[in-house]
Protein backbone atom coordinates (compact mmCIF):
# COMPACT_ATOMS: atom_id res chain seq x y z
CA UNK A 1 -27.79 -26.22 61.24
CA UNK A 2 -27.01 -25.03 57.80
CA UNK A 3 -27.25 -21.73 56.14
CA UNK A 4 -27.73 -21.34 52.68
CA UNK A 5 -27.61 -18.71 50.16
CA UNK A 6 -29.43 -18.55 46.72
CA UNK A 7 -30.63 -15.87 44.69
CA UNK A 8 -34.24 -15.39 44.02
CA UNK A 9 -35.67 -16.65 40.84
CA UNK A 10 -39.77 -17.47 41.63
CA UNK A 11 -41.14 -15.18 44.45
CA UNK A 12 -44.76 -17.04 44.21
CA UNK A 13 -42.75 -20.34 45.78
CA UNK A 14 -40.56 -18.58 48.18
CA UNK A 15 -44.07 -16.94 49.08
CA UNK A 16 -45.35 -20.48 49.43
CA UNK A 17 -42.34 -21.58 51.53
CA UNK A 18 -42.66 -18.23 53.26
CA UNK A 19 -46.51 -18.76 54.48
CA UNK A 20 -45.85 -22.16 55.21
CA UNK A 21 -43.38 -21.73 57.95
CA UNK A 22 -44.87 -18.43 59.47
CA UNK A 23 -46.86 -20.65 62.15
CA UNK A 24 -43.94 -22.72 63.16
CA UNK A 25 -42.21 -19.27 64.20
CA UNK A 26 -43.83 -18.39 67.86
CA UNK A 27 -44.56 -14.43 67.82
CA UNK A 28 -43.22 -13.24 64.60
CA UNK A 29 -44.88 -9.95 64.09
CA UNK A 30 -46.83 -8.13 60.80
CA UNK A 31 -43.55 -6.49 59.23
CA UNK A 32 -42.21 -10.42 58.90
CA UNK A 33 -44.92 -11.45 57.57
CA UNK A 34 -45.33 -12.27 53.44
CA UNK A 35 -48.07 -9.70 53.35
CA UNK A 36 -45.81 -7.02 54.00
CA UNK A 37 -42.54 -8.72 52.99
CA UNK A 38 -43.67 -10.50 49.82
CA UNK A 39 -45.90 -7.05 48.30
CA UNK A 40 -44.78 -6.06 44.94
CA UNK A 41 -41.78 -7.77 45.78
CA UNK A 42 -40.81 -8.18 42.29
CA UNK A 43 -40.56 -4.77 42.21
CA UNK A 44 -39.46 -4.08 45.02
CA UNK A 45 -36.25 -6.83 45.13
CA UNK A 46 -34.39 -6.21 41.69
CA UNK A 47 -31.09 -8.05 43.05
CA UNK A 48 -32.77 -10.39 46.09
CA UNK A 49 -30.97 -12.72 47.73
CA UNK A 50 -32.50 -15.39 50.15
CA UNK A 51 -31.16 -16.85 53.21
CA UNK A 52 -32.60 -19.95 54.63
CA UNK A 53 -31.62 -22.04 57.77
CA UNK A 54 -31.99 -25.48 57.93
CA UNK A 55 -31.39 -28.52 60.43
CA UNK A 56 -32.06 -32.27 58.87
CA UNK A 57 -33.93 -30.87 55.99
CA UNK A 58 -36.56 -28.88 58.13
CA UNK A 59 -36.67 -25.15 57.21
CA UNK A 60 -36.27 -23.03 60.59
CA UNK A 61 -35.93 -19.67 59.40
CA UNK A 62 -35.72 -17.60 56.03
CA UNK A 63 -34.16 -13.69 55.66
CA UNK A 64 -34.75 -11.58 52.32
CA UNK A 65 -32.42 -9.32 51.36
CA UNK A 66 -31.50 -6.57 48.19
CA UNK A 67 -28.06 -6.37 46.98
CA UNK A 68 -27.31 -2.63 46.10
CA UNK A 69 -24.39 -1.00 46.21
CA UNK A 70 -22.28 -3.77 48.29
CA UNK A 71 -24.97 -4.09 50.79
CA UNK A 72 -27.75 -6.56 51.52
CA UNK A 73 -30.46 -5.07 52.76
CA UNK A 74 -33.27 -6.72 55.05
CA UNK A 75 -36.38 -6.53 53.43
CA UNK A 76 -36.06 -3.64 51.65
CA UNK A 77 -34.46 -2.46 48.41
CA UNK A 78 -32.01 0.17 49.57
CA UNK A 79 -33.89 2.73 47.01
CA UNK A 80 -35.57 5.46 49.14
CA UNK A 81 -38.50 5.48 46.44
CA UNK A 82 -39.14 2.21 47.03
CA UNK A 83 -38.56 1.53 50.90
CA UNK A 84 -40.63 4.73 51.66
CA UNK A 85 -43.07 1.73 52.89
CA UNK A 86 -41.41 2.04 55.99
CA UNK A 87 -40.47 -1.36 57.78
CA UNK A 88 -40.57 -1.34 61.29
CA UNK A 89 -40.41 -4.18 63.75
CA UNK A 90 -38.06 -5.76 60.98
CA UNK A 91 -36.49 -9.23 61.28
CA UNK A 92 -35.93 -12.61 59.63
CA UNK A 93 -38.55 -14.99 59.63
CA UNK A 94 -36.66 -16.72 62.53
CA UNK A 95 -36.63 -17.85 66.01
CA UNK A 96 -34.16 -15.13 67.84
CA UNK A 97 -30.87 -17.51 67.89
CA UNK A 98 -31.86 -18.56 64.28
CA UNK A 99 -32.80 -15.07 62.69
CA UNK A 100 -29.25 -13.66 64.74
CA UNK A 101 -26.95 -16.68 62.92
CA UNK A 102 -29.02 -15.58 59.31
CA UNK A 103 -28.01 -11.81 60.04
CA UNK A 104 -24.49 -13.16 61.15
CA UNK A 105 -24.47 -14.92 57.61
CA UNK A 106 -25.42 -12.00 55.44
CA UNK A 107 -22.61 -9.79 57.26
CA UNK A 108 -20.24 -12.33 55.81
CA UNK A 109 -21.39 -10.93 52.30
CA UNK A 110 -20.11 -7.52 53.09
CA UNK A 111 -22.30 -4.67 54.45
CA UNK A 112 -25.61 -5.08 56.20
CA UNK A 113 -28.38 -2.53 56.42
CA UNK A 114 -30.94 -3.09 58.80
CA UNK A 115 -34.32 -0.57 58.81
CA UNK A 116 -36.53 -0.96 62.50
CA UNK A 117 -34.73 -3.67 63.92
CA UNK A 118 -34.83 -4.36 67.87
CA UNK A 119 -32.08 -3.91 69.27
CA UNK A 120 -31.37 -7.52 70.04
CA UNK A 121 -31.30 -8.19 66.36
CA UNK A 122 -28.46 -5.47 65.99
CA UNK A 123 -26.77 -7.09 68.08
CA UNK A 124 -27.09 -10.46 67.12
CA UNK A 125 -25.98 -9.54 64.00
CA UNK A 126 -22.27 -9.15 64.95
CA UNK A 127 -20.07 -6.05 63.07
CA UNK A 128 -18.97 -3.13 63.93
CA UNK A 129 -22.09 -0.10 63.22
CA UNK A 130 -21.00 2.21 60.45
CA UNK A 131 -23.65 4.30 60.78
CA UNK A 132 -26.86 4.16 63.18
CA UNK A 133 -29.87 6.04 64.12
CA UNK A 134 -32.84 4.99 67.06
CA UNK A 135 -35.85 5.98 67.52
CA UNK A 136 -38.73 5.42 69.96
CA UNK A 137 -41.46 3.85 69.78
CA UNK A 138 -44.25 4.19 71.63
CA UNK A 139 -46.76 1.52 72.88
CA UNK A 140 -50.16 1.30 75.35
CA UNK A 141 -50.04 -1.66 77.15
CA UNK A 142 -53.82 -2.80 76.72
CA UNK A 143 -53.08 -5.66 79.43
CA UNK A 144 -51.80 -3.52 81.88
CA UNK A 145 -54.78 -0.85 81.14
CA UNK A 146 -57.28 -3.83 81.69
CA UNK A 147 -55.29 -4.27 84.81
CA UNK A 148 -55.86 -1.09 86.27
CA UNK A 149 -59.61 -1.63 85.37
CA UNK A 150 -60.31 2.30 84.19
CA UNK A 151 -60.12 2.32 80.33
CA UNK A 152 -58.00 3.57 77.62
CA UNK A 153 -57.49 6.12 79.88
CA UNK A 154 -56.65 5.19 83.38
CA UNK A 155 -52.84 5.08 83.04
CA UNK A 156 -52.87 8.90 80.95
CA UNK A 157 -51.98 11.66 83.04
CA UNK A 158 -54.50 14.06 84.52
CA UNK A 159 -53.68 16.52 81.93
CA UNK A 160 -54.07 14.24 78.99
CA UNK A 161 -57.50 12.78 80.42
CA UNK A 162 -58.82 15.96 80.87
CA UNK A 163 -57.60 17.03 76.71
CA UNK A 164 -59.00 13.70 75.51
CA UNK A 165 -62.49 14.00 78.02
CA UNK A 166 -62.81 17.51 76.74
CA UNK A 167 -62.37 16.84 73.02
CA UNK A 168 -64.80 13.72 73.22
CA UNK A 169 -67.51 16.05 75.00
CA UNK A 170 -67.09 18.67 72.01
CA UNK A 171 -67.20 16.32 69.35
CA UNK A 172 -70.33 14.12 71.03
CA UNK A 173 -72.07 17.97 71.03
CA UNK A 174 -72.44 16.93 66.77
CA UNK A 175 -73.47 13.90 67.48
CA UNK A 176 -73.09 10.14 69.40
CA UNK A 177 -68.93 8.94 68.79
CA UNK A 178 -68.50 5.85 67.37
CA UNK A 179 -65.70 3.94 65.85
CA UNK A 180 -66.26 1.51 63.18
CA UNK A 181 -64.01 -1.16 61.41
CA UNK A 182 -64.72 -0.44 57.36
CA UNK A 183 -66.67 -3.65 55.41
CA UNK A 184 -64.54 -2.56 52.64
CA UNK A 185 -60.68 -1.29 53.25
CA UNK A 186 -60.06 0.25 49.96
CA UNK A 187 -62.96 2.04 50.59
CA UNK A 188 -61.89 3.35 53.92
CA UNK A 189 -58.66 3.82 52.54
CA UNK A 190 -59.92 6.30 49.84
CA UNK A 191 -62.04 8.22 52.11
CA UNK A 192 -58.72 9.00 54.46
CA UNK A 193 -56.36 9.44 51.42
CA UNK A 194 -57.39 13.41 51.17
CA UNK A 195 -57.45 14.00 54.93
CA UNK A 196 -53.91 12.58 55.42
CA UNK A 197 -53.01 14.77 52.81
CA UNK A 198 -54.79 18.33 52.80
CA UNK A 199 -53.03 17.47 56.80
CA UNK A 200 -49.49 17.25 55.65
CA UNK A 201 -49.60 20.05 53.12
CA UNK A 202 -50.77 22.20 55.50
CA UNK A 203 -47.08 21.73 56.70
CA UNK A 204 -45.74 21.76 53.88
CA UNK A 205 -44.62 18.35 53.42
CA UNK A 206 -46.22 15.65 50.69
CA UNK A 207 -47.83 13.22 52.77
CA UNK A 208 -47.39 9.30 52.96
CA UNK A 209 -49.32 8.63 49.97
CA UNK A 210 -48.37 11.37 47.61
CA UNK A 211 -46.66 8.74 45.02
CA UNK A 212 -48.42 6.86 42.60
CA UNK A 213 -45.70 3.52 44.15
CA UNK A 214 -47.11 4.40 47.44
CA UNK A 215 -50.73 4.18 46.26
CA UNK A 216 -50.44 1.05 44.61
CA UNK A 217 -47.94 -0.69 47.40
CA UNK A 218 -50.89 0.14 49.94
CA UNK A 219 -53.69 -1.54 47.82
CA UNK A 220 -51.75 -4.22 47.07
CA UNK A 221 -51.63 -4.58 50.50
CA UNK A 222 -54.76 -4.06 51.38
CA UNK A 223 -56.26 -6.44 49.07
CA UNK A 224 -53.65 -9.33 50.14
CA UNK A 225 -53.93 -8.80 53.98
CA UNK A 226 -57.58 -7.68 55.27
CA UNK A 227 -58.75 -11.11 53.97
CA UNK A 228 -56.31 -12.49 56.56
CA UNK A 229 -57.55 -10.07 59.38
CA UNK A 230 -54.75 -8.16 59.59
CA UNK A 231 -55.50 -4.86 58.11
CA UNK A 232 -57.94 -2.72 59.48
CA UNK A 233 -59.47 0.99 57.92
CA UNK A 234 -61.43 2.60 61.37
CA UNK A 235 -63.58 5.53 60.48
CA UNK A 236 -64.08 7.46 64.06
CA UNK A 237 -67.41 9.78 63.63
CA UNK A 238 -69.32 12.11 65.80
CA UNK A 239 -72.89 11.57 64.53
CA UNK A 240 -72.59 11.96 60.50
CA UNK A 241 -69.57 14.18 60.52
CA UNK A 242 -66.15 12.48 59.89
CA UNK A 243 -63.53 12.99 62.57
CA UNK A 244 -61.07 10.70 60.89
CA UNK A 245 -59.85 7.33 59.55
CA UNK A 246 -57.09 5.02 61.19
CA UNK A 247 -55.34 2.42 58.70
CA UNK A 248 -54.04 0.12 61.43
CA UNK A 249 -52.75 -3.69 61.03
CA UNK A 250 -53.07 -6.43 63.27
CA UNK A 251 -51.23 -9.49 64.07
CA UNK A 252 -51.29 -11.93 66.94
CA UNK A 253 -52.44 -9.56 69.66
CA UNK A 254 -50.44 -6.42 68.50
CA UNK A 255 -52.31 -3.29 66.89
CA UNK A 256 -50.03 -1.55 64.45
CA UNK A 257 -51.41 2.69 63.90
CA UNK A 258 -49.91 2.67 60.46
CA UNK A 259 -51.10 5.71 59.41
CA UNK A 260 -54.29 8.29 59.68
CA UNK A 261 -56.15 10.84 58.06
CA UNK A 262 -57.92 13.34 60.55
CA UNK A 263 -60.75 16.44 59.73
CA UNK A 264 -58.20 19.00 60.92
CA UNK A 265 -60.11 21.29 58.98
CA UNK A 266 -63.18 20.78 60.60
CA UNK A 267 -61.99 20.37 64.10
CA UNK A 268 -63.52 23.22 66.80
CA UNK A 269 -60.94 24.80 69.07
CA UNK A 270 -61.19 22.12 71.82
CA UNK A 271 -61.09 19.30 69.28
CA UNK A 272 -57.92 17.11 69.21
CA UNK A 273 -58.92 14.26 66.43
CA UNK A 274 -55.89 12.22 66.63
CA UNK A 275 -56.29 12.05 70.45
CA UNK A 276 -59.85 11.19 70.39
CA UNK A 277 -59.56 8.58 67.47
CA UNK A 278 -56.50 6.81 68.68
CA UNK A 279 -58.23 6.25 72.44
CA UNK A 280 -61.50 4.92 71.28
CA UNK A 281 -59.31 2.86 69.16
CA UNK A 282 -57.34 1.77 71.87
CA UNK A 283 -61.02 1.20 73.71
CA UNK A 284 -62.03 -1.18 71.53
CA UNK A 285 -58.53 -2.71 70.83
CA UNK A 286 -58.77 -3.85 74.47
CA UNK A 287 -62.33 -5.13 74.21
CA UNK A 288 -61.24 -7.18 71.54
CA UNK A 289 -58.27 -9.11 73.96
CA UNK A 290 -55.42 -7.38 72.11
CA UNK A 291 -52.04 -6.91 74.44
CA UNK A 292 -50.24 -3.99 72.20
CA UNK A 293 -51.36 -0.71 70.85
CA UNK A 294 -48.41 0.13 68.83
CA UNK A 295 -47.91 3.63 67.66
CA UNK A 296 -44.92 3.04 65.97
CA UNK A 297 -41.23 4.95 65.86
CA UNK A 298 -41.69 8.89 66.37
CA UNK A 299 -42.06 11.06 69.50
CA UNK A 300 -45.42 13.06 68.44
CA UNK A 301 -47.48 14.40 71.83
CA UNK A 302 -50.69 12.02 71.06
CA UNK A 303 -48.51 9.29 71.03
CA UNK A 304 -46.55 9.77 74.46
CA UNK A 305 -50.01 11.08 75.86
CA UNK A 306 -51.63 7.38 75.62
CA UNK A 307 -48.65 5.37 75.53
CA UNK A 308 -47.04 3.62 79.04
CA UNK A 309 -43.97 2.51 77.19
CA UNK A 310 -41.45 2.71 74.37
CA UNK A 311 -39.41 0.10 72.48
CA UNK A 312 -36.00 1.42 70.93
CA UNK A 313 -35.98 0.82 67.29
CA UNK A 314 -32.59 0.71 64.86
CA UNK A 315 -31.95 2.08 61.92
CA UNK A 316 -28.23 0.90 61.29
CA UNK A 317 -25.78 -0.16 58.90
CA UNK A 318 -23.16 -3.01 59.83
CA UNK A 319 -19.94 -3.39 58.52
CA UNK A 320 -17.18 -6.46 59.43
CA UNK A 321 -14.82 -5.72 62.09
CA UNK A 322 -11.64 -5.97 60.41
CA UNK A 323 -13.12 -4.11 56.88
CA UNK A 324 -11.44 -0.98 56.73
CA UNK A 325 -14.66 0.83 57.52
CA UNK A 326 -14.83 -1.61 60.61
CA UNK A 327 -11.78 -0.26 61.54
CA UNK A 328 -12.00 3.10 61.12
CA UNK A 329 -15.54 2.92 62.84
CA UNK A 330 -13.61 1.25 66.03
CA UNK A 331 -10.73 4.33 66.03
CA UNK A 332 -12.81 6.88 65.87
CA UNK A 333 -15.31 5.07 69.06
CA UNK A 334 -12.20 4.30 70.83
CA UNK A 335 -11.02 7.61 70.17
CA UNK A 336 -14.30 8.94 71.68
């Protein structure tokens, strides 16, 4: 196998090369994918870099990076403006042993920052981690629900069952529930923009969407990957009255809850709108055959109230063992 590097000078072909050899990789997931990789990407890579692996001329696996600052960064930029898409499930287009040697190759370039990586990929990367943060992630397992044969609910605990059955039998007081996937995602996407936000600055903070970038990163999304199926805008009602939207993508079994905007407002005193969405979501996720209801990293109570496991997720940056950093990083953990 051979690994080569090469700046790049035409993202519409590496896009081309890109889509090409996602079906030859078994279970790559969304955040590898071009739709999310190749978005705006001439915006968002001013310095890229690729990294392809090859055996006899057949392409086996492909890694963008940025260069900034001495790093290469895995699909991102390492600007905070424009990586506040956050990446999660993050990779190279690889198999495992392939995507680890293409990590193991960009560490030869000097540092390596890797945003929602698996912790097999960290590790497969080689290098010595200069600086590192995890965080959970939590997940329903729809298979194992459809195992126990009770729901979205059977594997919840008694106290979260009787929260969710409660909330459901307030809202259905306005009207029947129902959860519908959106003919039109911008559409959807519009109609949730103001309840995301008039939710976040009620605490105080800006909201996912607050920049223009983040508004156009999202369409441009949007408009490249619902006509591949694998964006979905859900708008969960109670009769005529809006209880919220759920921007969710979708790829090869797995259900991504991106992000939501919920009628906090609105919601009565036994209301939870987050729990009640995100279970009739996961309802009709498992209806549909999917195996993974991913909430994605962060610890909030509606997500480890319908979740039955958690994936460990890496935000790291790698440096070479014998760098001084590497070996400063080694002291101080030996030290320790």
């Amino acid at each position: 196998m051979q690994i080569h590097l090469s700046p790049v000078q035409d993202f519409a072909a590496l896009g081309r090369m890109w889509r090409a050899l996602e079906p030859e990789v078994a279970g790559h997931g969304f955040f590898q994918s071009w739709s999310w990789v190749g978005c705006l990407a001439a915006e968002r890579y001013p310095d890229p870099v690729l990294l392809r692996a090859e055996q006899e001329g057949r392409l086996l696996g492909l890694a963008l990076f940025n260069r900034r600052g001495g790093r290469l960064c895995l699909a991102e930029s390492g600007d905070a403006t424009l990586d506040a898409p956050f990446i999660e499930h993050n990779a190279p287009l690889a198999p495992p042993g392939i995507g680890a040697a293409l990590l193991r190759a960009a560490l030869d370039q000097g540092r390596l920052v890797l945003s929602g990586v698996a912790e097999g990929s960290m590790a497969g990367a080689g290098g010595i981690a200069w600086r590192a943060q995890p965080r959970e992630a939590p997940f329903a397992d729809l298979t194992a629900l459809r195992a126990a044969g009770q729901g979205p609910l059977g594997l919840c605990s008694a106290n979260a069952r009787q929260q969710i059955r409660r909330s459901d039998r307030s809202y259905a007081a306005r009207g029947a529930l129902s959860i519908t996937c959106l003919a039109d995602p911008l559409a959807g996407f519009a109609a949730m923009l103001p309840l995301h936000q008039a939710s976040w600055e009620a605490r105080g903070k800006p909201g996912a969407f607050a920049t223009d970038w983040m508004r156009r990163f999202h369409h441009a999304l949007i408009t490249e990957a619902a006509g591949r199926g694998e964006v979905e805008l859900l708008r969960i009602a109670a009769g005529e009255s809006d209880i919220g939207y759920l921007y969710n993508f979708r790829h090869q079994g797995r259900v991504h809850a991106y992000q939501s905007g919920f009628d906090q407002a609105g919601a009565g005193r036994h209301e939870k709108p987050g729990l009640t969405s995100h279970s009739l979501a996961i309802g009709r996720a498992m209806a549909a055959g999917d195996s993974i209801y991913d909430f994605l990293a962060g610890a909030d109570r509606y997500k480890l109230s319908l979740s039955q496991g958690s994936q460990t997720l890496w935000w790291v940056e790698l440096v070479r063992p014998w760098t001084w950093r590497g070996m400063a990083r080694r002291a101080r953990n030996a030290w320790r």
